[in-house]
N, C-alpha and C. Protein backbone atom coordinates (compact mmCIF):
# COMPACT_ATOMS: atom_id res chain seq x y z
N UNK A 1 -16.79 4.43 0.86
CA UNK A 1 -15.38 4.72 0.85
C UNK A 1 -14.57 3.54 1.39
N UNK A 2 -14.76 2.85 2.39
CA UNK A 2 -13.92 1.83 2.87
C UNK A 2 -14.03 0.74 2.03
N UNK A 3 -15.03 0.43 0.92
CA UNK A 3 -14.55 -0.59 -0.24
C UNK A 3 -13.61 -0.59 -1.22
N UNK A 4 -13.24 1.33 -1.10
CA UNK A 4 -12.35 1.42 -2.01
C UNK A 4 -10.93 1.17 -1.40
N UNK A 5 -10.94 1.21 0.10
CA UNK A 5 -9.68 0.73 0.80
C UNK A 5 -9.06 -0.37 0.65
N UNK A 6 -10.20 -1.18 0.33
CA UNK A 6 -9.98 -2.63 0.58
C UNK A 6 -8.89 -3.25 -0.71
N UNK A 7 -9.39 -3.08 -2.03
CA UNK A 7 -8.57 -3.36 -2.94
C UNK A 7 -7.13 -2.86 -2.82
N UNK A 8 -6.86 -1.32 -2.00
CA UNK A 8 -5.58 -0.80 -2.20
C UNK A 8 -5.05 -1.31 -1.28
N UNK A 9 -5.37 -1.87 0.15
CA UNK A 9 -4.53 -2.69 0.81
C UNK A 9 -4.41 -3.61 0.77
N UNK A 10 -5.40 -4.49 -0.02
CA UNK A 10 -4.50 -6.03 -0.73
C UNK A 10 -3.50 -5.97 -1.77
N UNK A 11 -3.30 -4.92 -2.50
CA UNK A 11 -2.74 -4.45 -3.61
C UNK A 11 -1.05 -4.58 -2.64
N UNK A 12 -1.46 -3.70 -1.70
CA UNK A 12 0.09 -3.11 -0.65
C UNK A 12 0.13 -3.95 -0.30
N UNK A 13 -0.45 -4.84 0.38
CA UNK A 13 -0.06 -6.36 1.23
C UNK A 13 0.92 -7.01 -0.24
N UNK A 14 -0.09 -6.83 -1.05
CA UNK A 14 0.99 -8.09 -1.84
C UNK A 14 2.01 -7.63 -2.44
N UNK A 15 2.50 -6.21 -2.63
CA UNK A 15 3.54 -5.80 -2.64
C UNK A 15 4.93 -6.09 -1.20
N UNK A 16 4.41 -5.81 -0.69
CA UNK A 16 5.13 -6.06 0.69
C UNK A 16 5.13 -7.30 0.57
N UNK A 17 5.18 -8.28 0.60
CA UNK A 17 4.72 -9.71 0.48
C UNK A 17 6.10 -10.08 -0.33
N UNK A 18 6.30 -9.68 -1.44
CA UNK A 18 7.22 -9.49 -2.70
C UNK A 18 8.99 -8.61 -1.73
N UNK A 19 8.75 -8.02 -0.85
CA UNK A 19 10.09 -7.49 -0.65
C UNK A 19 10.48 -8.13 0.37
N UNK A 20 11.68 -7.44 0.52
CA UNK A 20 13.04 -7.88 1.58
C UNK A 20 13.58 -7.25 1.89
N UNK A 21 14.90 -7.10 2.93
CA UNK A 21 15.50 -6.27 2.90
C UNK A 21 16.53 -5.67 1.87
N UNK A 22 16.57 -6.58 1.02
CA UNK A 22 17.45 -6.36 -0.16
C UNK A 22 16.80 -6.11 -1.23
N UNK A 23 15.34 -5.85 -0.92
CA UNK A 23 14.65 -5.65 -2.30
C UNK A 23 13.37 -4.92 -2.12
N UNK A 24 13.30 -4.01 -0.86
CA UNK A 24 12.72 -2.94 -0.25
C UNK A 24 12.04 -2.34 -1.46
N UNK A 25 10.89 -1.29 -1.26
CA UNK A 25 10.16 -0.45 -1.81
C UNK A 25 10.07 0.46 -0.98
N UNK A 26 9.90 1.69 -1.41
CA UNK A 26 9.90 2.91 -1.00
C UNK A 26 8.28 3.21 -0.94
N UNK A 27 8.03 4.21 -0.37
CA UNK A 27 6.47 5.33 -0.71
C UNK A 27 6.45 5.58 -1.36
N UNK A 28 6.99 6.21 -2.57
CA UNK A 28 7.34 6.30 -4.03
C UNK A 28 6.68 5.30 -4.63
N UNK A 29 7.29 4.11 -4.76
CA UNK A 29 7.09 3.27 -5.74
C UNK A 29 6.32 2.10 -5.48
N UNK A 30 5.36 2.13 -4.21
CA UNK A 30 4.28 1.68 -3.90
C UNK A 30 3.34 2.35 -4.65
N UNK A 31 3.11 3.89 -4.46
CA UNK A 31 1.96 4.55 -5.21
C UNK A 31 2.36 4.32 -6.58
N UNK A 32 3.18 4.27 -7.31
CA UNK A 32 3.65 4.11 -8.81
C UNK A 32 2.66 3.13 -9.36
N UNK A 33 2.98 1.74 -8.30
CA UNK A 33 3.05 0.18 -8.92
C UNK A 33 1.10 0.42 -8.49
N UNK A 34 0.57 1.08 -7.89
CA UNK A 34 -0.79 1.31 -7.37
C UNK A 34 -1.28 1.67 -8.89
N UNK A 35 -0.96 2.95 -8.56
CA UNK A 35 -1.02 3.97 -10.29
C UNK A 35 -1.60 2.91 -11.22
N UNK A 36 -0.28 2.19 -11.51
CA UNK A 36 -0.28 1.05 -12.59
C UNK A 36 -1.12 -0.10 -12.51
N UNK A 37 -1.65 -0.13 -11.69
CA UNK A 37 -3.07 -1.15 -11.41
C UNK A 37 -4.27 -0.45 -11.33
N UNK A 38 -4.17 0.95 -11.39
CA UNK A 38 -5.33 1.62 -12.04
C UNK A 38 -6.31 2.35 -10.93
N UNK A 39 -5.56 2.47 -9.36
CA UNK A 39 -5.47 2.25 -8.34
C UNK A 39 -4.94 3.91 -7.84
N UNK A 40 -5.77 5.01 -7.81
CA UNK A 40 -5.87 5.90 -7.00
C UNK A 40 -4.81 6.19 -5.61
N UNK A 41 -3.71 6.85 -5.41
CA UNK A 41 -3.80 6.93 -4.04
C UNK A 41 -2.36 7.95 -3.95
N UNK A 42 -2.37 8.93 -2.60
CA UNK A 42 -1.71 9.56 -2.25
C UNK A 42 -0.66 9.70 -1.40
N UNK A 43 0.36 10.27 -0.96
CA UNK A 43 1.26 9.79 -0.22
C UNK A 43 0.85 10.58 1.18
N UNK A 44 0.25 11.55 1.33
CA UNK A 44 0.32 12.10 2.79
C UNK A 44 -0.95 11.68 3.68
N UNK A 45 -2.17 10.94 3.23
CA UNK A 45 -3.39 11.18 3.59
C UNK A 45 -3.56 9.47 3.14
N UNK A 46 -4.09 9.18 2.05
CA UNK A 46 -4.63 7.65 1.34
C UNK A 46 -3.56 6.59 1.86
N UNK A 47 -2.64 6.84 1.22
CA UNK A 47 -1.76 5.73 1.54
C UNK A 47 -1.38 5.51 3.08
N UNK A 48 -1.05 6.42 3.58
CA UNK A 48 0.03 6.14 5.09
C UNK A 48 -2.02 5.74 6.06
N UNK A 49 -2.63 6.29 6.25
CA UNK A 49 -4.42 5.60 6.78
C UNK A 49 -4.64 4.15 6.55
N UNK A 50 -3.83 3.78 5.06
CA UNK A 50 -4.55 2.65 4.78
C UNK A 50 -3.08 1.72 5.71
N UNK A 51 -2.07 1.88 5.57
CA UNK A 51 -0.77 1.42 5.88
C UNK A 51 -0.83 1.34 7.47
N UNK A 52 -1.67 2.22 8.07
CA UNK A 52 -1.19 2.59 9.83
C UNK A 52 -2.34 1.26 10.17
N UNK A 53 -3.58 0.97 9.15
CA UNK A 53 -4.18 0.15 9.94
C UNK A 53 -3.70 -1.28 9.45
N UNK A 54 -3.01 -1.72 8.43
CA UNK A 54 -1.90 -2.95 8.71
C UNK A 54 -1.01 -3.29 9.49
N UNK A 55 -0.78 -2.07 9.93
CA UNK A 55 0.33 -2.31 10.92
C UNK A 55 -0.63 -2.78 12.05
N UNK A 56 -1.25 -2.13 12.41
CA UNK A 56 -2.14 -2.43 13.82
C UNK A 56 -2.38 -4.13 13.86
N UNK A 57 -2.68 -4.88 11.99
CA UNK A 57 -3.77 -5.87 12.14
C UNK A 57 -2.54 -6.94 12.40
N UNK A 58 -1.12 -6.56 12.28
CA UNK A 58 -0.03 -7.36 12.68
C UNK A 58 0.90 -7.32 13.85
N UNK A 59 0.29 -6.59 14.62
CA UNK A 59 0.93 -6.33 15.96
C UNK A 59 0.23 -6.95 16.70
């Protein structure tokens, strides 16, 4: 299971990577642009697990 993490948080890194404050993404349209890379993932459970431990690896 944690190999399958790995692709979806480089996926989110490089989304985030891409915004600003003027050009923000939502939770919405993170999982969308995921979707569209063929890329599995949920908003209450998958996504925010994989998201809480980026935050950690930048603090």
């Amino acid at each position: 299971m944690e190999n399958e993490k790995k692709p979806r948080l480089l996926l989110v890194l490089k989304m985030l990577q891409r915004t600003d404050v003027e050009h923000p993404l939502n939770t919405t349209e993170i999982i969308n642009k995921l979707k569209q890379c063929g890329v599995e993932a949920e908003r209450k459970f998958g996504f925010y697990c994989g998201a809480a431990g980026g935050r950690q690896f930048h603090q």
